[in-house]
C-alpha atoms as a PDB file:
ATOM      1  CA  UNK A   1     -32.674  28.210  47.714  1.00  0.00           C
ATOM      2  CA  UNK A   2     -34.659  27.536  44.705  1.00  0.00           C
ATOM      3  CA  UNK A   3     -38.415  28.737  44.822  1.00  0.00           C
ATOM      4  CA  UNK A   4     -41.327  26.668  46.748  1.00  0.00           C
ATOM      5  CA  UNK A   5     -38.252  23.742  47.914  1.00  0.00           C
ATOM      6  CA  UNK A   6     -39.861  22.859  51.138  1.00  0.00           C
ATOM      7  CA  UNK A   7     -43.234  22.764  50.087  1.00  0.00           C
ATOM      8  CA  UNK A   8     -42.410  20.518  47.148  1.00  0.00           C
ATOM      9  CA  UNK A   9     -39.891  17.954  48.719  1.00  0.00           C
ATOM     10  CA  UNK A  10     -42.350  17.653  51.507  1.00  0.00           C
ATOM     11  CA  UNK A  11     -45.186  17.043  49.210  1.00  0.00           C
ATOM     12  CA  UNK A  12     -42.925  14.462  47.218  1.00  0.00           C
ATOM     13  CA  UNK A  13     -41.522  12.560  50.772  1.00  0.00           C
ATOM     14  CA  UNK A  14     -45.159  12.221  52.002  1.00  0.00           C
ATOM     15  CA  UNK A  15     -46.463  11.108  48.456  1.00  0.00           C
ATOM     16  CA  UNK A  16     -43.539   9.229  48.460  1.00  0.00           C
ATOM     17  CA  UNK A  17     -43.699   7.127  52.055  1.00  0.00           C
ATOM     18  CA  UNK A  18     -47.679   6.142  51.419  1.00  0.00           C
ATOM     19  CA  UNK A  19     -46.556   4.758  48.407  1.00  0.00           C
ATOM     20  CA  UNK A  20     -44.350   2.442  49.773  1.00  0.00           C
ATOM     21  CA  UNK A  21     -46.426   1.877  52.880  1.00  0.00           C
ATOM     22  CA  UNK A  22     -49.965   1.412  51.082  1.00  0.00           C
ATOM     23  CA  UNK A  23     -48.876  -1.204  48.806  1.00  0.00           C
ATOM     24  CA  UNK A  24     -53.035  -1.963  47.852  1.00  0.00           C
ATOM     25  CA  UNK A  25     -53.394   1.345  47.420  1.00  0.00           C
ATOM     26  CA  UNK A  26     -50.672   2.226  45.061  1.00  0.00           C
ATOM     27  CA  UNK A  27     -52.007   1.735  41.785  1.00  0.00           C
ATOM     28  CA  UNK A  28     -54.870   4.065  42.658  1.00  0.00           C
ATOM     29  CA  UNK A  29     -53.005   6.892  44.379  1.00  0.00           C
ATOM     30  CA  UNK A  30     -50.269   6.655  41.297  1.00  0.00           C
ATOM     31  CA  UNK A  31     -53.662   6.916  39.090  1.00  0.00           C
ATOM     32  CA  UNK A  32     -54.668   9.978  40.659  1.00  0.00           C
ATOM     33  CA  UNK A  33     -50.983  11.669  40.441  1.00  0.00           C
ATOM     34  CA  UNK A  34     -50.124  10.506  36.983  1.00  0.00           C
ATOM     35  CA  UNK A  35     -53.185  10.902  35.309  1.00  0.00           C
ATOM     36  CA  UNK A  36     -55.728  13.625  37.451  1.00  0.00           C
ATOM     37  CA  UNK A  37     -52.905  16.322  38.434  1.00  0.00           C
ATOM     38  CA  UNK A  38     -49.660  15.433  36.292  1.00  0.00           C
ATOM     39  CA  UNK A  39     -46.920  14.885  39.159  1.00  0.00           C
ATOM     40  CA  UNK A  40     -44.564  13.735  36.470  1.00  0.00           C
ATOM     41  CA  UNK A  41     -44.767  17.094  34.802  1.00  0.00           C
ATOM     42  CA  UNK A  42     -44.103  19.545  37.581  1.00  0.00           C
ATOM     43  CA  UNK A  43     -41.439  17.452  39.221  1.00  0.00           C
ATOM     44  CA  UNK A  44     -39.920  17.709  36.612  1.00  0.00           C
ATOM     45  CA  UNK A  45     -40.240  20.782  35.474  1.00  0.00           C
ATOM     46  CA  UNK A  46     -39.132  21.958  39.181  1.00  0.00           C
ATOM     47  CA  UNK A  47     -35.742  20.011  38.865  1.00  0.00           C
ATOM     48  CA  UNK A  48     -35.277  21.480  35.684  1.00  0.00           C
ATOM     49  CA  UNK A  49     -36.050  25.088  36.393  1.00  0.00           C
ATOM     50  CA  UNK A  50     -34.823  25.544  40.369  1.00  0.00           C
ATOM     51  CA  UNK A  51     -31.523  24.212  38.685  1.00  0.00           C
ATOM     52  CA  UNK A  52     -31.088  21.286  41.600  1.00  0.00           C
ATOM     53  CA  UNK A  53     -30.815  18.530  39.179  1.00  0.00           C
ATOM     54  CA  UNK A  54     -28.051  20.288  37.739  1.00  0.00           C
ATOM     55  CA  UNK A  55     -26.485  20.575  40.880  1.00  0.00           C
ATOM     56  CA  UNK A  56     -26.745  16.862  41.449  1.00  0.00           C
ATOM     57  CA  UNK A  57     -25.558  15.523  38.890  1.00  0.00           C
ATOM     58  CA  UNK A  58     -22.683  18.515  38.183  1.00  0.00           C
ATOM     59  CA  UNK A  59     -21.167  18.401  41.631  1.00  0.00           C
ATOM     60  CA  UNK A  60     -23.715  15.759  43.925  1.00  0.00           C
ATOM     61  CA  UNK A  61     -24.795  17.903  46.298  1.00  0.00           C
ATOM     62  CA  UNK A  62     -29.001  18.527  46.843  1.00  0.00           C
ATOM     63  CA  UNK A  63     -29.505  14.608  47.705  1.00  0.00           C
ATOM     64  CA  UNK A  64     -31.980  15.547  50.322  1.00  0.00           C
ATOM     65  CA  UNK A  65     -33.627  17.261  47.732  1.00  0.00           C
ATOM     66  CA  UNK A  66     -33.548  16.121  44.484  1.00  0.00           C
ATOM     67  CA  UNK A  67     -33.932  12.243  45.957  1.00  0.00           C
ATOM     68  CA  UNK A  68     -37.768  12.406  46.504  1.00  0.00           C
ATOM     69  CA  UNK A  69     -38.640  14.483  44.070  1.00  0.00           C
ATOM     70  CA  UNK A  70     -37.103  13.022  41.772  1.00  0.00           C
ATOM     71  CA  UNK A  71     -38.387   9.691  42.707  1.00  0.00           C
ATOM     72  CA  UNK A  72     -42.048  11.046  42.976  1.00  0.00           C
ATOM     73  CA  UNK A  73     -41.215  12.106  38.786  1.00  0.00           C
ATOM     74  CA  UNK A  74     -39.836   8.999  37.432  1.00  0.00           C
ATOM     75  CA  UNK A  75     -42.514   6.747  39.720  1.00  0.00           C
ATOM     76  CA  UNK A  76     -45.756   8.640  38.494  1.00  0.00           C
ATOM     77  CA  UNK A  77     -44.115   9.105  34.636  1.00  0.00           C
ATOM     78  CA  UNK A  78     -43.065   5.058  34.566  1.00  0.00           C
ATOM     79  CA  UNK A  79     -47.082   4.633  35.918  1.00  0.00           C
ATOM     80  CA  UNK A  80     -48.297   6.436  33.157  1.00  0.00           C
ATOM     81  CA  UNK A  81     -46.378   4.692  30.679  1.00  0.00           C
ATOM     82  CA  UNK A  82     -47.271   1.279  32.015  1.00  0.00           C
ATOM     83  CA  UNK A  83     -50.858   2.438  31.417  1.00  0.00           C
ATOM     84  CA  UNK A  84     -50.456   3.916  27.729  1.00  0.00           C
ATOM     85  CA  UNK A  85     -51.587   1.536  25.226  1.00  0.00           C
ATOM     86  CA  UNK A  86     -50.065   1.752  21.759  1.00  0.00           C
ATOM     87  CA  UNK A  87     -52.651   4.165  20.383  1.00  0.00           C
ATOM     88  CA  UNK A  88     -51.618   7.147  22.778  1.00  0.00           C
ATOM     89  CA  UNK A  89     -47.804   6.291  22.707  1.00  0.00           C
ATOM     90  CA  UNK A  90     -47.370   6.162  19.338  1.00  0.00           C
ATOM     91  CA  UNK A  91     -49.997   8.437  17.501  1.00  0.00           C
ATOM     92  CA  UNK A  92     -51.331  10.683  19.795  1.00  0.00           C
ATOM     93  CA  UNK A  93     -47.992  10.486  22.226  1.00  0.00           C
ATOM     94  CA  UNK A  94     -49.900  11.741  24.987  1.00  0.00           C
ATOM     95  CA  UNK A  95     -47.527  11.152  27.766  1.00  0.00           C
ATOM     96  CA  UNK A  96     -45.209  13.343  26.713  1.00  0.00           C
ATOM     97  CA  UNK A  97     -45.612  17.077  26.794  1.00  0.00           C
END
């Protein structure tokens, strides 16, 4: 069981569900994970490293698992880029590590 799973799929299915059901508060909660503590970043970095995206995609099993965090990284990362004017995407590329 890869390190810190609970704690992170929990954090990722709560994040998750007040997303969907605090649609007026979206854009400011997805402000405060993209931009204030980089959820896109550690999610990913998580998948990556506890080797359950791997998993998933190599034999489909994790679901329960990689399916909210993995939604939680591609929801705060496609925030961010909807954000990022031209400047920071193409000179300074800030949202990408």
């Amino acid at each position: 069981k890869p390190m810190f799973q609970e704690a992170v799929v929990t954090m990722c299915r709560v994040y998750g569900g007040l997303l969907r059901v605090w649609s007026g508060k979206a854009v400011e909660m997805l402000n405060a994970l993209a931009f204030d503590s980089p959820v896109h970043l550690a999610t990913w970095v998580w998948l990556v490293k506890s080797g359950t995206l791997k998993a998933y995609v190599e034999h489909g099993t994790d679901v329960e698992t990689v399916g909210p965090v993995l939604y939680m990284c591609c929801k705060t990362y496609l925030h961010r880029l909807m954000v990022t004017d031209d400047a920071e995407f193409y000179e300074t590329q800030s949202p990408f590590p």
